[in-house]
C-alpha atoms as a PDB file:
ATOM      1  CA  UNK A   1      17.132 -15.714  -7.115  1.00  0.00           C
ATOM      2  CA  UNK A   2      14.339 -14.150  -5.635  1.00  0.00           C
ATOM      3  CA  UNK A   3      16.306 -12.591  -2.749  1.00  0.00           C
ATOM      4  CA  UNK A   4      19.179 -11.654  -4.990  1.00  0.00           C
ATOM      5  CA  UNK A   5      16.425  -9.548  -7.288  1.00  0.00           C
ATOM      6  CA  UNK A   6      14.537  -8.003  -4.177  1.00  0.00           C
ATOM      7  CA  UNK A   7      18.164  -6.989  -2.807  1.00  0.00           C
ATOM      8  CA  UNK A   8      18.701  -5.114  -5.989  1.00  0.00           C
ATOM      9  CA  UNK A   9      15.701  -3.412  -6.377  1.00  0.00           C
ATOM     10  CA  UNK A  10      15.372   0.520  -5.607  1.00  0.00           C
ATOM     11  CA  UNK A  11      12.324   0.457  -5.789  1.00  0.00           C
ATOM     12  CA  UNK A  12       9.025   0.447  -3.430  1.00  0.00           C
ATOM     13  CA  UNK A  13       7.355  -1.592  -5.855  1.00  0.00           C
ATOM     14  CA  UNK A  14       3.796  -0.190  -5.396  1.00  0.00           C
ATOM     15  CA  UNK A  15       2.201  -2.063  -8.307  1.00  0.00           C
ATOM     16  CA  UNK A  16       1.998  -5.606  -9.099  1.00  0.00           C
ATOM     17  CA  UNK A  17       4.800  -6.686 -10.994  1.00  0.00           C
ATOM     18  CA  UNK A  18       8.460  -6.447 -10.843  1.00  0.00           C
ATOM     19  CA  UNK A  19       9.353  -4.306 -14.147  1.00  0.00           C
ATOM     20  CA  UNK A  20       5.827  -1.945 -13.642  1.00  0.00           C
ATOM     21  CA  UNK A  21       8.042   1.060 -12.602  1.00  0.00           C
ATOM     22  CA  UNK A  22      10.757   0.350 -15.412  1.00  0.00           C
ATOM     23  CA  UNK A  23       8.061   1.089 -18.032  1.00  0.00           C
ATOM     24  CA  UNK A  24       6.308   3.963 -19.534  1.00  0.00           C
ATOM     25  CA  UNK A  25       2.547   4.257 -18.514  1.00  0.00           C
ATOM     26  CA  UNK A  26       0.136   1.792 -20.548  1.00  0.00           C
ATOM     27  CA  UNK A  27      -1.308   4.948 -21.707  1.00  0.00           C
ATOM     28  CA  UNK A  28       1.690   5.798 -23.552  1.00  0.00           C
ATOM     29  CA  UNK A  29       2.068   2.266 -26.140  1.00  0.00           C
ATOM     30  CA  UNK A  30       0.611   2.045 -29.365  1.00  0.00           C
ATOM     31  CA  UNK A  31      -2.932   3.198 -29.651  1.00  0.00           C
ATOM     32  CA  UNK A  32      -5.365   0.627 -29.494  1.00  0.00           C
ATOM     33  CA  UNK A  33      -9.179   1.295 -30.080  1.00  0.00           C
ATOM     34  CA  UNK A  34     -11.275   1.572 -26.818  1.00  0.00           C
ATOM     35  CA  UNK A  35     -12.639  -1.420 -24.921  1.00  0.00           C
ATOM     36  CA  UNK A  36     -16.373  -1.961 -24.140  1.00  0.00           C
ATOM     37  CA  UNK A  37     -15.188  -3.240 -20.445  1.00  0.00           C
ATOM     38  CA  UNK A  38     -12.313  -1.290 -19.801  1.00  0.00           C
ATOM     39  CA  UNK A  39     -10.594  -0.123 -16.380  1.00  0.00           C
ATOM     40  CA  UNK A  40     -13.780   1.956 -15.403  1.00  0.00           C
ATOM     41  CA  UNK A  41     -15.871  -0.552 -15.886  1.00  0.00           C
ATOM     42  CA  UNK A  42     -13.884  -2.921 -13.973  1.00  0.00           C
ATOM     43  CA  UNK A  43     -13.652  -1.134 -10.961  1.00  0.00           C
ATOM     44  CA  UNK A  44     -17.096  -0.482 -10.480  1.00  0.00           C
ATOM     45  CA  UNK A  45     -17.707  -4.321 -10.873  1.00  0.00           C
ATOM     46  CA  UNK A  46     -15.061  -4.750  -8.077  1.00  0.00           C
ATOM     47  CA  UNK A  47     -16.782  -2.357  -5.859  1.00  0.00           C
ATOM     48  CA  UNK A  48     -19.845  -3.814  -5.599  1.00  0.00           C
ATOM     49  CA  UNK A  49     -18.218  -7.430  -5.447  1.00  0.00           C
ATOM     50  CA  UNK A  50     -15.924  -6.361  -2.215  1.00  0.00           C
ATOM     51  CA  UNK A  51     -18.137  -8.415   0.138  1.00  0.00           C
ATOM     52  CA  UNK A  52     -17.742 -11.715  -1.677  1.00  0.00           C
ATOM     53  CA  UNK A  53     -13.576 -11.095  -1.032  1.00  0.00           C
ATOM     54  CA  UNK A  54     -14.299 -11.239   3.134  1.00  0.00           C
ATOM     55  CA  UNK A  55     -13.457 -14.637   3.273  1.00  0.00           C
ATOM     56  CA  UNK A  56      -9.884 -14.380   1.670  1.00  0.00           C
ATOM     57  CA  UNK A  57      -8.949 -11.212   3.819  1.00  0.00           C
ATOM     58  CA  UNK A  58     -10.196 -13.695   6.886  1.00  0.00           C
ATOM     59  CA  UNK A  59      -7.364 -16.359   5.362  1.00  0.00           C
ATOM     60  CA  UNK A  60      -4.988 -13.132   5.182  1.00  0.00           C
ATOM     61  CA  UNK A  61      -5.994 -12.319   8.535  1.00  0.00           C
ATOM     62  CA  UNK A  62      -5.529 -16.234   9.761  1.00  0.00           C
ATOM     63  CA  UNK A  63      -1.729 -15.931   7.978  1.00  0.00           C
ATOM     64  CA  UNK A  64      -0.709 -13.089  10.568  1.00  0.00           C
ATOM     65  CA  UNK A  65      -1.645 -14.894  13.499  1.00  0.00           C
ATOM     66  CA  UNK A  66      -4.503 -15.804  15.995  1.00  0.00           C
ATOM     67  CA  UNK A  67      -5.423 -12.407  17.128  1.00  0.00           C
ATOM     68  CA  UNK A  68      -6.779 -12.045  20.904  1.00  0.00           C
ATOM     69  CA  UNK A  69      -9.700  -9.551  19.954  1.00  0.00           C
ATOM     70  CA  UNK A  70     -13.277 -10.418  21.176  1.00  0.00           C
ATOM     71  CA  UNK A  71     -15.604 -10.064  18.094  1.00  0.00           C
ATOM     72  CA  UNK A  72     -19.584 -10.521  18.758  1.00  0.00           C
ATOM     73  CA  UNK A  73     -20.767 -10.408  15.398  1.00  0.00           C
ATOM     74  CA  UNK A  74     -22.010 -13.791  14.262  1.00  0.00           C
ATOM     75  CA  UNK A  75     -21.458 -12.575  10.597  1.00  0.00           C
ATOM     76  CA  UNK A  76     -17.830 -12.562  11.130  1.00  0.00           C
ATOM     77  CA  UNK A  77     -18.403 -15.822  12.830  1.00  0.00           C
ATOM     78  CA  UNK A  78     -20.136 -17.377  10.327  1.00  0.00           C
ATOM     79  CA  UNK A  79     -17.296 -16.214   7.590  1.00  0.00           C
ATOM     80  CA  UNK A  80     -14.695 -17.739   9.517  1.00  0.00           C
ATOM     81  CA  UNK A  81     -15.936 -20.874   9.619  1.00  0.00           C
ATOM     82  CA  UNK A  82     -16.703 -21.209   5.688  1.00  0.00           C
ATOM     83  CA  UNK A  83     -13.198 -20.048   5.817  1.00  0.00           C
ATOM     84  CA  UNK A  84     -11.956 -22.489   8.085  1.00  0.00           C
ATOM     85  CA  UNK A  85     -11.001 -25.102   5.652  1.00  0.00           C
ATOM     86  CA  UNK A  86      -9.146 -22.957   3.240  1.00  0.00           C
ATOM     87  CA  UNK A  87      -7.005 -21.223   5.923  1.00  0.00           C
ATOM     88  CA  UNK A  88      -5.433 -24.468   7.249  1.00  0.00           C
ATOM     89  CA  UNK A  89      -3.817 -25.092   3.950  1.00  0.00           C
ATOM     90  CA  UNK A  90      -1.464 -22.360   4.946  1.00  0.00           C
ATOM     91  CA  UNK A  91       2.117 -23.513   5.599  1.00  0.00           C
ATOM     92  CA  UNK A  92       4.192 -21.449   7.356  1.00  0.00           C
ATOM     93  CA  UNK A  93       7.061 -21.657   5.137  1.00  0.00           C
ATOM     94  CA  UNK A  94       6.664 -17.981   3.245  1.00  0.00           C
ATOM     95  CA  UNK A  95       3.594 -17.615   4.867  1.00  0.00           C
ATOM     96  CA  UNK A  96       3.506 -14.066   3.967  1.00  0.00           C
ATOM     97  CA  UNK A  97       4.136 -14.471   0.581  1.00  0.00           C
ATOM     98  CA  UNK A  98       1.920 -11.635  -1.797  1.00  0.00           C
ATOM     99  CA  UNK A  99       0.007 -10.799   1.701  1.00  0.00           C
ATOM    100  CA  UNK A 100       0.334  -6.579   0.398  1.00  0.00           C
ATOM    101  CA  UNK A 101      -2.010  -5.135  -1.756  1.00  0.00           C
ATOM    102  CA  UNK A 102      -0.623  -3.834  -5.133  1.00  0.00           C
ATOM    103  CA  UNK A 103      -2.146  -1.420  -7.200  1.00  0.00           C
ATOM    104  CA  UNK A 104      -2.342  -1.212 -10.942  1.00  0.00           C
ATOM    105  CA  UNK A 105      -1.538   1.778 -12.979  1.00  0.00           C
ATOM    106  CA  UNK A 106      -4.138   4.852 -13.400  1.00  0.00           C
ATOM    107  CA  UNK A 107      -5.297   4.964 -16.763  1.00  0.00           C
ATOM    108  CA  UNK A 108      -9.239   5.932 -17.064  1.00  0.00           C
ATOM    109  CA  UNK A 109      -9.610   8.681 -13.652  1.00  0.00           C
ATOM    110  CA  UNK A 110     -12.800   7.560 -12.064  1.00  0.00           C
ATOM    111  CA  UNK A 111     -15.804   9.663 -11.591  1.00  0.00           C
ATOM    112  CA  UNK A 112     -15.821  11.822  -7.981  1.00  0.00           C
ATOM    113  CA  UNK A 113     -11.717  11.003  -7.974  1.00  0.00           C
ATOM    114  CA  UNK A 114     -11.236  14.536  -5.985  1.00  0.00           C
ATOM    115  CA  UNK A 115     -13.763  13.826  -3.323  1.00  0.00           C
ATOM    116  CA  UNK A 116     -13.781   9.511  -3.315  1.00  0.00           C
ATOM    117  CA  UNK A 117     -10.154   8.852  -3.237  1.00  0.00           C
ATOM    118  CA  UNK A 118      -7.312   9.603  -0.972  1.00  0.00           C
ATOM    119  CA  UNK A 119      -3.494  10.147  -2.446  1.00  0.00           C
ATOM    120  CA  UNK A 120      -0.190   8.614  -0.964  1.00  0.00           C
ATOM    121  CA  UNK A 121       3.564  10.674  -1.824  1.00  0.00           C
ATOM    122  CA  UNK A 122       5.277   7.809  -1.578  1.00  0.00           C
ATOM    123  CA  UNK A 123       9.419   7.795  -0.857  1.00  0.00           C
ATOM    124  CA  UNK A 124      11.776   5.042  -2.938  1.00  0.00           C
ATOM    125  CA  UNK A 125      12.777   2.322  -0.453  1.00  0.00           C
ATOM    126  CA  UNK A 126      11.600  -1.643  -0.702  1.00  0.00           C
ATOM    127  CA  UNK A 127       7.842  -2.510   0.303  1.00  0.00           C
ATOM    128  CA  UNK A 128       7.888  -4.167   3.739  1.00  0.00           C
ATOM    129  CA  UNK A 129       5.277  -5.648   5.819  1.00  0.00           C
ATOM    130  CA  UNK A 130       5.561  -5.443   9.334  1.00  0.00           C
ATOM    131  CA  UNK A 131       4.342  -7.694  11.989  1.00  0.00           C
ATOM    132  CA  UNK A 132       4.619  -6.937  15.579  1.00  0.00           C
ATOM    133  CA  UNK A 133       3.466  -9.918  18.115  1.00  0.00           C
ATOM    134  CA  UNK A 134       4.769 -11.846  20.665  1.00  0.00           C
ATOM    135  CA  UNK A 135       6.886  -9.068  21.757  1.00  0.00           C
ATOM    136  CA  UNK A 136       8.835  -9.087  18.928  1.00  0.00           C
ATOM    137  CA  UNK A 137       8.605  -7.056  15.303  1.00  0.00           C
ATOM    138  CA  UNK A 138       9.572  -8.957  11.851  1.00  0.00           C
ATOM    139  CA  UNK A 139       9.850  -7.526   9.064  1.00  0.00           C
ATOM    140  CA  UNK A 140       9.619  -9.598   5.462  1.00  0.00           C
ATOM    141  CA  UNK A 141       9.583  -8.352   2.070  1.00  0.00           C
ATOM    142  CA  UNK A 142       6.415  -8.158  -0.132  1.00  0.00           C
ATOM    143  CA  UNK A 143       7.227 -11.875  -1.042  1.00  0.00           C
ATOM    144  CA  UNK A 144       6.996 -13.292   2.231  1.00  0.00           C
ATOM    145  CA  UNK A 145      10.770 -13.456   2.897  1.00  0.00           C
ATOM    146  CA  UNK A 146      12.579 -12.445   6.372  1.00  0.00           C
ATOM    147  CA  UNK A 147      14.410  -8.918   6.225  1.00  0.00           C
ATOM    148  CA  UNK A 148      15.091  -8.534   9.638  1.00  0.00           C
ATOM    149  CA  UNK A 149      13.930  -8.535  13.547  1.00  0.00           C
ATOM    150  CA  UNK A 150      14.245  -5.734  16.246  1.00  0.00           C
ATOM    151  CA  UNK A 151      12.205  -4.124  18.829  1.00  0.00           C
ATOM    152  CA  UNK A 152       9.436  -1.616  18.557  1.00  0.00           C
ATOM    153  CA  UNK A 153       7.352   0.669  20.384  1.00  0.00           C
ATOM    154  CA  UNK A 154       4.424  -0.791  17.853  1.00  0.00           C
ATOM    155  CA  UNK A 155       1.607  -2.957  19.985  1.00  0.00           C
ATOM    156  CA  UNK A 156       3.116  -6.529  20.066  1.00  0.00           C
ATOM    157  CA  UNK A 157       6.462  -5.368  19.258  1.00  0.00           C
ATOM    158  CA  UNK A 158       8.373  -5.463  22.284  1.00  0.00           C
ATOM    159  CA  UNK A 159       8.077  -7.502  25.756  1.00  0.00           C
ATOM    160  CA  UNK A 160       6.096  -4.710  27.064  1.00  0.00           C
ATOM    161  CA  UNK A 161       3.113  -5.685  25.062  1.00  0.00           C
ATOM    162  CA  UNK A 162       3.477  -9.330  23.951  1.00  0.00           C
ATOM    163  CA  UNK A 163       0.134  -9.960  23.558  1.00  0.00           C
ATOM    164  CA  UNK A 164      -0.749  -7.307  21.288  1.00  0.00           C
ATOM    165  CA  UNK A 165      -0.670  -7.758  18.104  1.00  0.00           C
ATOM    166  CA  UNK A 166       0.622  -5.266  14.910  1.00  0.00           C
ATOM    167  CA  UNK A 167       0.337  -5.517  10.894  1.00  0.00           C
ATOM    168  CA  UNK A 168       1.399  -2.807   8.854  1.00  0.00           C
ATOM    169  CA  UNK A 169       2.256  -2.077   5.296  1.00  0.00           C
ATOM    170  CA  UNK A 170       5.418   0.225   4.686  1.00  0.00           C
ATOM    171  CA  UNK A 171       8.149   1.031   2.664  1.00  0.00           C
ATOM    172  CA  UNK A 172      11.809   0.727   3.999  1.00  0.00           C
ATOM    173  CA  UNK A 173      15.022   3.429   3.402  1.00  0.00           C
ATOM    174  CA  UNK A 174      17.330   2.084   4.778  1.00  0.00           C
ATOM    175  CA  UNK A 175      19.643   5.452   4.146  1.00  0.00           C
ATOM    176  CA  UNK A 176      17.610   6.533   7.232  1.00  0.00           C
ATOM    177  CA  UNK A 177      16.360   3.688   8.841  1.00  0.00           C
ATOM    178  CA  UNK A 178      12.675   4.508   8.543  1.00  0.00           C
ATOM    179  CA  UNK A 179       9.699   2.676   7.907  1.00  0.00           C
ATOM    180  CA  UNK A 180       7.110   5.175   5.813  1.00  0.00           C
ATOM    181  CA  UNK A 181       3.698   3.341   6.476  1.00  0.00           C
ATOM    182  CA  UNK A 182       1.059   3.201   4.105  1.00  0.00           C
ATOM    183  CA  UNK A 183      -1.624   0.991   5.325  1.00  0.00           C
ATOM    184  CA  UNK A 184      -2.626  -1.347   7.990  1.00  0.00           C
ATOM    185  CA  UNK A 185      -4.060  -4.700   8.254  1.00  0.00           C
ATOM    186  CA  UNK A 186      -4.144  -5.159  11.981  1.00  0.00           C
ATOM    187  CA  UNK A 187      -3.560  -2.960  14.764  1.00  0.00           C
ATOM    188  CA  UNK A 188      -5.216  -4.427  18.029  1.00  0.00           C
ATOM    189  CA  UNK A 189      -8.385  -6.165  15.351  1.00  0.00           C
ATOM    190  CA  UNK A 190      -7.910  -7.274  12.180  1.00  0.00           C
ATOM    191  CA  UNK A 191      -8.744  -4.037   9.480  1.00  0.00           C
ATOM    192  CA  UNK A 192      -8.706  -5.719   6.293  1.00  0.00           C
ATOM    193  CA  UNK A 193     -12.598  -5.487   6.113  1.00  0.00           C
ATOM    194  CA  UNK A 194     -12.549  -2.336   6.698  1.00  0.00           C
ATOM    195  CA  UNK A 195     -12.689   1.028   4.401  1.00  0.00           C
ATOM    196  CA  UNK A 196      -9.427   2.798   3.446  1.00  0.00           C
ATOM    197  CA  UNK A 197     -11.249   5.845   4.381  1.00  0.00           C
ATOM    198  CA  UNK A 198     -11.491   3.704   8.024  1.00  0.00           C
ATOM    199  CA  UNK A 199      -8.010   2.353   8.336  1.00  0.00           C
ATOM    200  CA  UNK A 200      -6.819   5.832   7.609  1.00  0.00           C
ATOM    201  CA  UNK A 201      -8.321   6.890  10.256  1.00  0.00           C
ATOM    202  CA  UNK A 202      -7.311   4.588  12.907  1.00  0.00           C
ATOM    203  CA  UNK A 203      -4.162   4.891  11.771  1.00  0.00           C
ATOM    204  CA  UNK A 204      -3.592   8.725  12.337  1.00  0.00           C
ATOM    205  CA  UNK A 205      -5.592   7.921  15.937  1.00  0.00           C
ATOM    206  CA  UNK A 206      -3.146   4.954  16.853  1.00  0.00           C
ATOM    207  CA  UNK A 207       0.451   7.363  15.608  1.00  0.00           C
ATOM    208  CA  UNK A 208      -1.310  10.310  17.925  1.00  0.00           C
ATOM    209  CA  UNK A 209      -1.599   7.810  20.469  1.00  0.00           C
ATOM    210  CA  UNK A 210       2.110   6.453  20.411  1.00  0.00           C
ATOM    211  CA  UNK A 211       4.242   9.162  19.819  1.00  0.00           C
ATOM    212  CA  UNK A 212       7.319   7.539  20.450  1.00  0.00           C
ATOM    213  CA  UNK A 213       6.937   5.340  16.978  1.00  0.00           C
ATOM    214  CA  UNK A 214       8.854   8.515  15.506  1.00  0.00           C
ATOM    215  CA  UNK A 215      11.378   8.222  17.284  1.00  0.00           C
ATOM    216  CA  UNK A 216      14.805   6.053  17.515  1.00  0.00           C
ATOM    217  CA  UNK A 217      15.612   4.644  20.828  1.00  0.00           C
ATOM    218  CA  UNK A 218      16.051   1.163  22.754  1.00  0.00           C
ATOM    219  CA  UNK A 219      12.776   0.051  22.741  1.00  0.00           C
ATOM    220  CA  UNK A 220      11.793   1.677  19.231  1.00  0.00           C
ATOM    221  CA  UNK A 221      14.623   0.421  16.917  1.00  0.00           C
ATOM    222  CA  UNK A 222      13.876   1.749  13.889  1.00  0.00           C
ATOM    223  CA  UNK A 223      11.559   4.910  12.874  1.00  0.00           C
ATOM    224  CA  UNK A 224       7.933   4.578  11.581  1.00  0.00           C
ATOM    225  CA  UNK A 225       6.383   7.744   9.716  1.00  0.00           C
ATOM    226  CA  UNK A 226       2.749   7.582   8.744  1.00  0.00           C
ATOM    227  CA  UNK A 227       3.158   8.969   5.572  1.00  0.00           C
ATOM    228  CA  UNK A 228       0.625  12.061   4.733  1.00  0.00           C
ATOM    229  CA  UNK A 229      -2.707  11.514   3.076  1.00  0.00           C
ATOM    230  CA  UNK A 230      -5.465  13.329   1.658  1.00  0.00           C
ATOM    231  CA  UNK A 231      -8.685  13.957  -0.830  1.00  0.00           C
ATOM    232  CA  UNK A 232      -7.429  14.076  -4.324  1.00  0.00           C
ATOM    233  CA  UNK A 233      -8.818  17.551  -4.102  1.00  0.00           C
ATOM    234  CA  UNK A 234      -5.707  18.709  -2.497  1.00  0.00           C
ATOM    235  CA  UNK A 235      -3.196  17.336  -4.876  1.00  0.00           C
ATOM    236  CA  UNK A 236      -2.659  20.200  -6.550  1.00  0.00           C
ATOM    237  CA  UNK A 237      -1.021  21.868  -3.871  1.00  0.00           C
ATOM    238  CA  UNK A 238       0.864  18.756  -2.749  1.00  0.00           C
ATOM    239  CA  UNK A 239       2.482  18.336  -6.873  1.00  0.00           C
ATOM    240  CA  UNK A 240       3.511  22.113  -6.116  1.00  0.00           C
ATOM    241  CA  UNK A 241       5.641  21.235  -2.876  1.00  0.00           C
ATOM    242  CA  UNK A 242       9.691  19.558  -3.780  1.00  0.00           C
ATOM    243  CA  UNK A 243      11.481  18.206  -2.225  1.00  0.00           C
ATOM    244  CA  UNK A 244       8.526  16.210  -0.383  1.00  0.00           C
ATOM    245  CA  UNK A 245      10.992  14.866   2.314  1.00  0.00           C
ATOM    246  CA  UNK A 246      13.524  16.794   4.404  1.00  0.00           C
ATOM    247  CA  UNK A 247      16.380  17.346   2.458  1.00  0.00           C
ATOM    248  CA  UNK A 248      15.009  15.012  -0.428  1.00  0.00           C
ATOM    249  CA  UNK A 249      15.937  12.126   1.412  1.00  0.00           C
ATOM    250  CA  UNK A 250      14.183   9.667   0.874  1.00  0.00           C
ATOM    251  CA  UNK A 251      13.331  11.098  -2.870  1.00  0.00           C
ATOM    252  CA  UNK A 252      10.068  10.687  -3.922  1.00  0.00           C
ATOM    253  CA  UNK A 253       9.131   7.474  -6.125  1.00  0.00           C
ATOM    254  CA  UNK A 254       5.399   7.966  -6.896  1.00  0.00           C
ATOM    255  CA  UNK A 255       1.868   8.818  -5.782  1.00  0.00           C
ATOM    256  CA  UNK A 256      -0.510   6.269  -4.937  1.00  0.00           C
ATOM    257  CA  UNK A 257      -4.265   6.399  -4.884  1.00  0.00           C
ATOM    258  CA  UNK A 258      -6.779   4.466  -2.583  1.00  0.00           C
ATOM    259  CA  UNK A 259     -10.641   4.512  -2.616  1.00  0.00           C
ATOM    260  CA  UNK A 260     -12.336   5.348   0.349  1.00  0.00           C
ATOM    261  CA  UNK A 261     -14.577   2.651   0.573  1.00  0.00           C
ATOM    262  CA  UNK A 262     -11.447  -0.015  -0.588  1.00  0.00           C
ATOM    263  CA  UNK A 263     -10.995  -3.011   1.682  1.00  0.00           C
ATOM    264  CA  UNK A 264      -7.689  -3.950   2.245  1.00  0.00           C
ATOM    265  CA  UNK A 265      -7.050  -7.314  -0.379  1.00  0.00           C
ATOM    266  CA  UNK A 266      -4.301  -9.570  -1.396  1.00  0.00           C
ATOM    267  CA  UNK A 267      -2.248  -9.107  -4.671  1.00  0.00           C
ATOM    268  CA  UNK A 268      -3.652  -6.401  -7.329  1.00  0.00           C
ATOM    269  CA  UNK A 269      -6.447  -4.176  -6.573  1.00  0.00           C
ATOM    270  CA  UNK A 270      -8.731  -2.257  -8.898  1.00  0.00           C
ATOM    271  CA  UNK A 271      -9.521   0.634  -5.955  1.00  0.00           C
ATOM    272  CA  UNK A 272      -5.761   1.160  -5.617  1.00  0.00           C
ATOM    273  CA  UNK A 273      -3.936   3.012  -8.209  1.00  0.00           C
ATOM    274  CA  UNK A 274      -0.716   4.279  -8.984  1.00  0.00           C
ATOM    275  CA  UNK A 275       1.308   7.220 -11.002  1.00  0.00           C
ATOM    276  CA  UNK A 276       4.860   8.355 -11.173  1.00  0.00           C
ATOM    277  CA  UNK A 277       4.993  12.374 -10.375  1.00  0.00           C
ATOM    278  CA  UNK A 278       5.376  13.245 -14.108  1.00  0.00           C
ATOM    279  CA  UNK A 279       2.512  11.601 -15.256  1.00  0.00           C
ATOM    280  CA  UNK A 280       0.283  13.536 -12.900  1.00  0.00           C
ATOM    281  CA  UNK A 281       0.042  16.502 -15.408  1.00  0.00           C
ATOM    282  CA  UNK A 282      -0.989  14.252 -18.541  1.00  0.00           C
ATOM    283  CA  UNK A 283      -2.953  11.843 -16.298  1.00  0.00           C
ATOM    284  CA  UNK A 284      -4.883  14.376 -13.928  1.00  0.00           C
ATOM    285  CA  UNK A 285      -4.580  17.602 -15.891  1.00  0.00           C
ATOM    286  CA  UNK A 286      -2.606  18.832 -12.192  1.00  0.00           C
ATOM    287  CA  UNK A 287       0.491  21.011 -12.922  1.00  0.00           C
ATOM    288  CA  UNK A 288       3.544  19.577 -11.322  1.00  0.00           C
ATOM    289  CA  UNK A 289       6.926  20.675  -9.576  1.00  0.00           C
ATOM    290  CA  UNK A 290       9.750  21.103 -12.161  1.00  0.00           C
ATOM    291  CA  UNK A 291      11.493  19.056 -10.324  1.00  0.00           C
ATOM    292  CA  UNK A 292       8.998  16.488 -11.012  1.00  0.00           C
ATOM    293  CA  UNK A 293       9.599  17.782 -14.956  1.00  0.00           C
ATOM    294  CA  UNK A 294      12.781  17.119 -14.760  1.00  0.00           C
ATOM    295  CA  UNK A 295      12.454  13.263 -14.630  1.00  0.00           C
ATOM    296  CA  UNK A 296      10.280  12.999 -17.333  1.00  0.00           C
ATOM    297  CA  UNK A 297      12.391   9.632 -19.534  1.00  0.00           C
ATOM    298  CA  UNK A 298      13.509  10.823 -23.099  1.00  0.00           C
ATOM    299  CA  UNK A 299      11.149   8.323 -24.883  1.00  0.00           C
ATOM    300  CA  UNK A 300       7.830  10.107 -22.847  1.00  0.00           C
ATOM    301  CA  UNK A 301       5.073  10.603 -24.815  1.00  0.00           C
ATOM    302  CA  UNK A 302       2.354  13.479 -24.231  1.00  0.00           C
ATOM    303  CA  UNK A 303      -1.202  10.960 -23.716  1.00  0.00           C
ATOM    304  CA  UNK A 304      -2.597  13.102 -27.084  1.00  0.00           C
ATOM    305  CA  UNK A 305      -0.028  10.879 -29.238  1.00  0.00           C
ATOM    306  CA  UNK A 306      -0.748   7.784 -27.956  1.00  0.00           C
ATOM    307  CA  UNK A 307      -3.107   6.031 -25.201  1.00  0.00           C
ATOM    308  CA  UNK A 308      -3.757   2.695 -24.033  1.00  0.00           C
ATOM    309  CA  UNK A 309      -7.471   2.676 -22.336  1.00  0.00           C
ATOM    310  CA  UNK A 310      -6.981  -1.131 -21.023  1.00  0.00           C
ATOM    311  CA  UNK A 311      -4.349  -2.428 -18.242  1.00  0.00           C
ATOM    312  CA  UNK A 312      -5.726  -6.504 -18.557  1.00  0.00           C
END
């Protein structure tokens, strides 16, 4: 059932659960009074608990593989063993299972948004996660299962480079066979302890490196775009720009927000958030496209009317 819903599903499923995109923004249901330890709150608790979540991202890092990196830091040595235990209890049947980090809808904007977080345009297609290794590159859907197998010009994904080793976190259109990447959990080391604001970075180093990713050919099967990202600071000039994609293919499903200290973590995140285009203007104040307008659902209510302060 599971394969027949995924199969079905237009959507890049961004945030956590299946129907999130389906619905009208939390803000929008019946009012209910404020909560003492609301979505602010919550994310400045997760914040300062990000070191305590090392040892899961190790288990996420044992599910993609062994990884041939030399790593001197007895810390991360230390972590690994505590780890050790846990990680073996992996089976390799849907191994990859809820391995992408979802986001959860923007409801309260945090303090320093402009400057502290970075913003996503992100095309419709289906989530994919994207392991090159072994000089080969798989590709499963966000719940773990198989979507297909070619070769790629990514580290580990052809027999030039079978000892590298390549984990990425995309979204698929398959109208023109491109992967749009968002994130990356491994590209050479394992990144998952790292900062957004970090991974971002070696990502735009790695695609300047390997130009040929952009490209369709024998040895690079299918495209991979590193989709654009910036300070919030900028968005008002991105909301202003339609279509976002040549030709508005892929058309643009929603814009998702990372903070730039975020590690990369299994399942829902608190420092990764998510809006549709329309909501921009109610959420963040930003004026948007009228093209963006222009999708607004007939049952949209302006945030004055009604708000929801609380996504638990």
């Amino acid at each position: 059932m599971d394969e027949i819903l995924e199969s079905l599903s237009s959507s890049a499923r961004i945030t956590l659960d299946d129907d999130d995109l389906s619905l009208i923004h939390p803000r929008y249901a019946d009012y209910k009074p404020k909560k003492p330890y609301g979505q602010a709150e919550r994310r400045r608790k997760w914040v300062t608990e990000q070191k305590e979540k090392r040892c899961d991202n190790l288990i996420l890092n044992r599910k993609i593989g062994d990884l041939e990196c030399e790593d001197d830091s007895d810390e991360e040595d230390e972590a690994m063993a505590v780890c050790e235990k846990s990680a073996k209890k992996i089976t390799s049947r849907n191994q990859f299972k809820n391995c992408l980090m979802m986001s959860c809808w923007l409801v309260d904007v945090p303090e320093e948004f402009a400057t502290d977080w970075y913003y996503l345009i992100c095309p419709r297609g289906q989530r994919a996660f994207v392991v090159a290794s072994h000089g080969k590159t798989t590709v499963y859907s966000r719940r773990g299962h198989f979507m297909m197998k070619f070769n790629s010009a990514l580290p580990g994904g052809n027999y030039d480079s079978p000892r590298a080793h390549t984990a990425i976190d995309c979204i698929y259109s398959a109208s023109n066979r491109t992967f749009y990447v968002i994130d990356v959990l491994v590209w050479g080391i394992p990144l998952t302890n790292c900062s957004a604001e970090l991974r971002f970075f070696w990502l735009m180093n790695k695609f300047a490196e390997n130009p040929e990713l952009s490209n369709e050919s024998r040895k690079n099967q299918h495209k991979f775009v590193l989709l654009n990202r910036a300070l919030v600071q900028s968005l008002p000039q991105a909301m202003d720009v339609h279509p976002v994609f040549e030709n508005n293919e892929p058309q643009v499903d929603g814009i998702i927000f990372f903070h730039r200290e975020g590690l990369y973590v299994e399942g829902k995140s608190l420092l990764v958030t998510w809006l549709l285009p329309f909501m921009v203007q109610d959420i963040l104040h930003i004026p948007v496209h009228e093209a963006y307008k222009a999708e607004i659902p007939i049952n949209y209510e302006s945030k004055t009317a009604k708000m929801d302060t609380d996504t638990s």
